[in-house]
C-alpha atoms as a PDB file:
ATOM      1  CA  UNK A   1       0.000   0.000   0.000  1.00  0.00           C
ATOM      2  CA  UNK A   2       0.992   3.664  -0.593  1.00  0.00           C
ATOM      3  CA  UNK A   3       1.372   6.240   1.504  1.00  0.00           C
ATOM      4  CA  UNK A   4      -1.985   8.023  -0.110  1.00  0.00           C
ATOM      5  CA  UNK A   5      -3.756   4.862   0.325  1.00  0.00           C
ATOM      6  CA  UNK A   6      -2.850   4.167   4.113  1.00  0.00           C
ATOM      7  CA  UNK A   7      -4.037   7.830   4.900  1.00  0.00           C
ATOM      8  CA  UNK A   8      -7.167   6.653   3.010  1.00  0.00           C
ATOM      9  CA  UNK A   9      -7.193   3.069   4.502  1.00  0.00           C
ATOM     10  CA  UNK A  10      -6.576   4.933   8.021  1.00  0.00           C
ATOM     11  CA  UNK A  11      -9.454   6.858   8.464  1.00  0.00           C
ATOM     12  CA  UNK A  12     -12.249   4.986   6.293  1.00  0.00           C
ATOM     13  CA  UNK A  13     -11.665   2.293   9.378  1.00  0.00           C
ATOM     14  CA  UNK A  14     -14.420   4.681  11.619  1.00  0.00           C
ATOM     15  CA  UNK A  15     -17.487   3.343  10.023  1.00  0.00           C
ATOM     16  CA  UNK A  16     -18.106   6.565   8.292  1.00  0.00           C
ATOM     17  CA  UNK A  17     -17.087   7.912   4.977  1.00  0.00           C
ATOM     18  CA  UNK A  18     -13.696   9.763   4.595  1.00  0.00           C
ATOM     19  CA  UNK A  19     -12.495  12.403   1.885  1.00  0.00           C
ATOM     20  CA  UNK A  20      -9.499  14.182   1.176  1.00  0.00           C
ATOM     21  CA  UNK A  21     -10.495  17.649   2.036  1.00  0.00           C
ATOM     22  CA  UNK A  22     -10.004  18.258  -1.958  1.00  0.00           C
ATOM     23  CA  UNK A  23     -12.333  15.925  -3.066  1.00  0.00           C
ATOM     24  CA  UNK A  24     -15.151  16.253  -1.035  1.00  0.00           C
ATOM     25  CA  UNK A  25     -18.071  15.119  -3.577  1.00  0.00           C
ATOM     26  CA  UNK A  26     -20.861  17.175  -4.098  1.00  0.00           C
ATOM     27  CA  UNK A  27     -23.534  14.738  -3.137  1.00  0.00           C
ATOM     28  CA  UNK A  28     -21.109  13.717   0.230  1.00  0.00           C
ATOM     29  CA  UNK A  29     -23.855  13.543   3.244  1.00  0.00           C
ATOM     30  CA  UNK A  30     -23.157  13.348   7.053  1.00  0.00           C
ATOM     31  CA  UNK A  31     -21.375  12.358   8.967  1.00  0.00           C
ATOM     32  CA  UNK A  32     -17.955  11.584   7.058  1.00  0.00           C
ATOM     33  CA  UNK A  33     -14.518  13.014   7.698  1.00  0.00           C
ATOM     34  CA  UNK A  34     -12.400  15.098   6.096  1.00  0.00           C
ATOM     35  CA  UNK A  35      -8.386  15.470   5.998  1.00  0.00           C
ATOM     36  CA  UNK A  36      -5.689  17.069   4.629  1.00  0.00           C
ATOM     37  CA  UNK A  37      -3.451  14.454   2.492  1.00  0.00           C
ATOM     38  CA  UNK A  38       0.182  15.554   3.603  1.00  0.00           C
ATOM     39  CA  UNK A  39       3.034  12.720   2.882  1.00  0.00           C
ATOM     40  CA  UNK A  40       6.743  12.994   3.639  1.00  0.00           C
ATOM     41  CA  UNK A  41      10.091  10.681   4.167  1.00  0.00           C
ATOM     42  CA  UNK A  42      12.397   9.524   7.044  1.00  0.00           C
ATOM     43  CA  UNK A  43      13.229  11.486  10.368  1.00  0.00           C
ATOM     44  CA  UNK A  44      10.470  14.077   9.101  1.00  0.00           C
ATOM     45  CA  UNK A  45       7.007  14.210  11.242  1.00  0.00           C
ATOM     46  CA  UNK A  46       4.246  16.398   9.755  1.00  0.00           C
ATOM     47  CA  UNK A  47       0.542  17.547  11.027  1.00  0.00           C
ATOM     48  CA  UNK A  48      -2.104  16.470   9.834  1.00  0.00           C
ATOM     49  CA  UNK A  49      -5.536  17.910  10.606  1.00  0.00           C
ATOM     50  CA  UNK A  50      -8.948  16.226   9.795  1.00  0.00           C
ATOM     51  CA  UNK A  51     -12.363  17.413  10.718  1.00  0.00           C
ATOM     52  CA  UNK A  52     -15.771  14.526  11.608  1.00  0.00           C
ATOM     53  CA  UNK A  53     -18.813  16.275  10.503  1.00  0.00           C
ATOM     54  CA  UNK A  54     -22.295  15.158  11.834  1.00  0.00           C
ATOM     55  CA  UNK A  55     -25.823  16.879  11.036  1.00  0.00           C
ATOM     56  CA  UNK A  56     -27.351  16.908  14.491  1.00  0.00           C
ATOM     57  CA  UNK A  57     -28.753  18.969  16.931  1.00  0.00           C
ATOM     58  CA  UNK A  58     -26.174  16.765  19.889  1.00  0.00           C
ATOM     59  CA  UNK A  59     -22.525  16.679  20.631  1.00  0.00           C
ATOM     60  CA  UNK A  60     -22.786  13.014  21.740  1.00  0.00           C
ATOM     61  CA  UNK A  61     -22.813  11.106  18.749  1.00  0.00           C
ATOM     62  CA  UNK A  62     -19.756  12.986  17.108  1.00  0.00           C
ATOM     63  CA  UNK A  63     -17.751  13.281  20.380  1.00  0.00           C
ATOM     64  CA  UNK A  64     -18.130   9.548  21.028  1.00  0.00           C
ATOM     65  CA  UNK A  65     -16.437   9.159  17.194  1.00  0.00           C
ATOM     66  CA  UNK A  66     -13.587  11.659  17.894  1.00  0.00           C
ATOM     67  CA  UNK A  67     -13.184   9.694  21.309  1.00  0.00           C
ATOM     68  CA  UNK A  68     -13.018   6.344  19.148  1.00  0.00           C
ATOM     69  CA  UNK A  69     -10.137   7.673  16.706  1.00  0.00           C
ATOM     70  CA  UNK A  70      -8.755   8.938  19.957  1.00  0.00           C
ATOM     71  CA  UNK A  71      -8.771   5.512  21.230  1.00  0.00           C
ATOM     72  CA  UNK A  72      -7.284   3.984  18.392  1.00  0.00           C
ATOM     73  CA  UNK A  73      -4.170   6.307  18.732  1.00  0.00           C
ATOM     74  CA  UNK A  74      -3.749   5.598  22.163  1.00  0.00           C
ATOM     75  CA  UNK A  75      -0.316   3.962  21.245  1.00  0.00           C
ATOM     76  CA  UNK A  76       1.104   4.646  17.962  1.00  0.00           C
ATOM     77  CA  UNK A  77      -0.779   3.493  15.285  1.00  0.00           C
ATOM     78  CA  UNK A  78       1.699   1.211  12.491  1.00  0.00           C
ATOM     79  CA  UNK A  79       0.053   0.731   9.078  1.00  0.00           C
ATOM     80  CA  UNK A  80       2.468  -1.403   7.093  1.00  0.00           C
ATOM     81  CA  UNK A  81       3.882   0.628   3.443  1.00  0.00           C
ATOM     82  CA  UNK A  82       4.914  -1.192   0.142  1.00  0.00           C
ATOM     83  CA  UNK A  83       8.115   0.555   1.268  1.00  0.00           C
ATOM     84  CA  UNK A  84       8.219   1.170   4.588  1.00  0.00           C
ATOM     85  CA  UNK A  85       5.708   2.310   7.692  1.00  0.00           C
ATOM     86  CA  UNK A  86       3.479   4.798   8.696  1.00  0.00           C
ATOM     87  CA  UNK A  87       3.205   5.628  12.526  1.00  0.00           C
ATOM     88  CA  UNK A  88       0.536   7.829  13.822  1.00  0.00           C
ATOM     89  CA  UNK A  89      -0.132   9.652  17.319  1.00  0.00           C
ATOM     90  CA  UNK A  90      -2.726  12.270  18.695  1.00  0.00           C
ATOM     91  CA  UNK A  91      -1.090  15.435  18.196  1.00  0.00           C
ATOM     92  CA  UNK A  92      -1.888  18.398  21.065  1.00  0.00           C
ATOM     93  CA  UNK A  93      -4.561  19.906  21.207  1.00  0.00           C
ATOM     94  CA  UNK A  94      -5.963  16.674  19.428  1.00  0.00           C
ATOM     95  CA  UNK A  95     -10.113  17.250  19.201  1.00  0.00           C
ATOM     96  CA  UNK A  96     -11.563  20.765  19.152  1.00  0.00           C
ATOM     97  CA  UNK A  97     -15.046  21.376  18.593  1.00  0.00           C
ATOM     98  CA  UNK A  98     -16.130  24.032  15.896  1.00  0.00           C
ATOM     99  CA  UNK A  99     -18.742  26.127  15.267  1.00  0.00           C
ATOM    100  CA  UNK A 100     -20.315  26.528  12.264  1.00  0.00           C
ATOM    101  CA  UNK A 101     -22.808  28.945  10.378  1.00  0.00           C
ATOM    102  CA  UNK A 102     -25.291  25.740  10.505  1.00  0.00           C
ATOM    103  CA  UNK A 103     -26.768  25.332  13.599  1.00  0.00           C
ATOM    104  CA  UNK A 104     -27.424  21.591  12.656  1.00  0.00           C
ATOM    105  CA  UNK A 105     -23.799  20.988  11.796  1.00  0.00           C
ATOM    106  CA  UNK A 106     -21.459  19.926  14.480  1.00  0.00           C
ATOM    107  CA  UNK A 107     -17.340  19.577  13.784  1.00  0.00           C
ATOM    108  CA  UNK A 108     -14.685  18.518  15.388  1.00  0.00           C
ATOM    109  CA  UNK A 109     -11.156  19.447  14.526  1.00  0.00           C
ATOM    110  CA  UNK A 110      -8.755  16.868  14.658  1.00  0.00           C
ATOM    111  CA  UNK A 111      -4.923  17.363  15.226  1.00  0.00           C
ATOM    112  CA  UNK A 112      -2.486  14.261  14.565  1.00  0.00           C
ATOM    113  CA  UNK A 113       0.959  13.247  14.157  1.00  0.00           C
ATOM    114  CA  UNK A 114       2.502  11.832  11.186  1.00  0.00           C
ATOM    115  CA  UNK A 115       5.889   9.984  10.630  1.00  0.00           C
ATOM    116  CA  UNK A 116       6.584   8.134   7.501  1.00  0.00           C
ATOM    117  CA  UNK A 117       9.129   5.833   7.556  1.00  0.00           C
ATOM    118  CA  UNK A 118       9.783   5.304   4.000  1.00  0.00           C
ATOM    119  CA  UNK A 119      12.800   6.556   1.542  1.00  0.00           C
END
């Protein structure tokens, strides 16, 4: 697997759709997750950010996803490369929530850590 793929691979494992926050389709409904696709090599940790989106009047469904990927990053999270490994950790702050214009849209921003070990 690629490095684009594991980032894909990574967060489509929540049970909810996930987009690269470029290709968000048109017809995309809630909740899914969005992230920013940012690759690198060796000895070079980057941020990435992703956001969940829910349509709901509650915090509780979305906050009990964020606490999931939360949970799954707990220790560092391997995903085996064709070439190589892909760590991932919370970053700090990790979850924020958001407003938004929508008063039926809830967000929460999403801060992690990113290490490729790859050429």
């Amino acid at each position: 697997m690629d490095k684009w793929k594991a980032l894909q691979s990574f967060w489509e494992s929540f049970d909810i759709p996930a987009y690269d926050e470029a290709t968000v389709p048109d017809d995309a409904t809630m909740p899914y997750i969005t992230y920013n696709a940012t690759v690198d090599s060796l000895n070079k940790p980057v941020v990435m950010t992703a956001s969940i989106w829910y349509r709901t009047n509650s915090w509780s469904e979305i906050s009990r996803k964020a606490e999931e990927i939360s949970n799954s990053l707990v220790q560092v999270k391997t995903i085996p490369l064709d070439v190589g490994y892909l760590y991932l950790t919370r970053g700090n702050p990790f979850a924020q929530r958001m407003a938004d214009d929508d008063d039926t849209v809830r967000r929460i921003y999403l801060v992690i850590m990113v290490e490729y070990l790859t050429p």
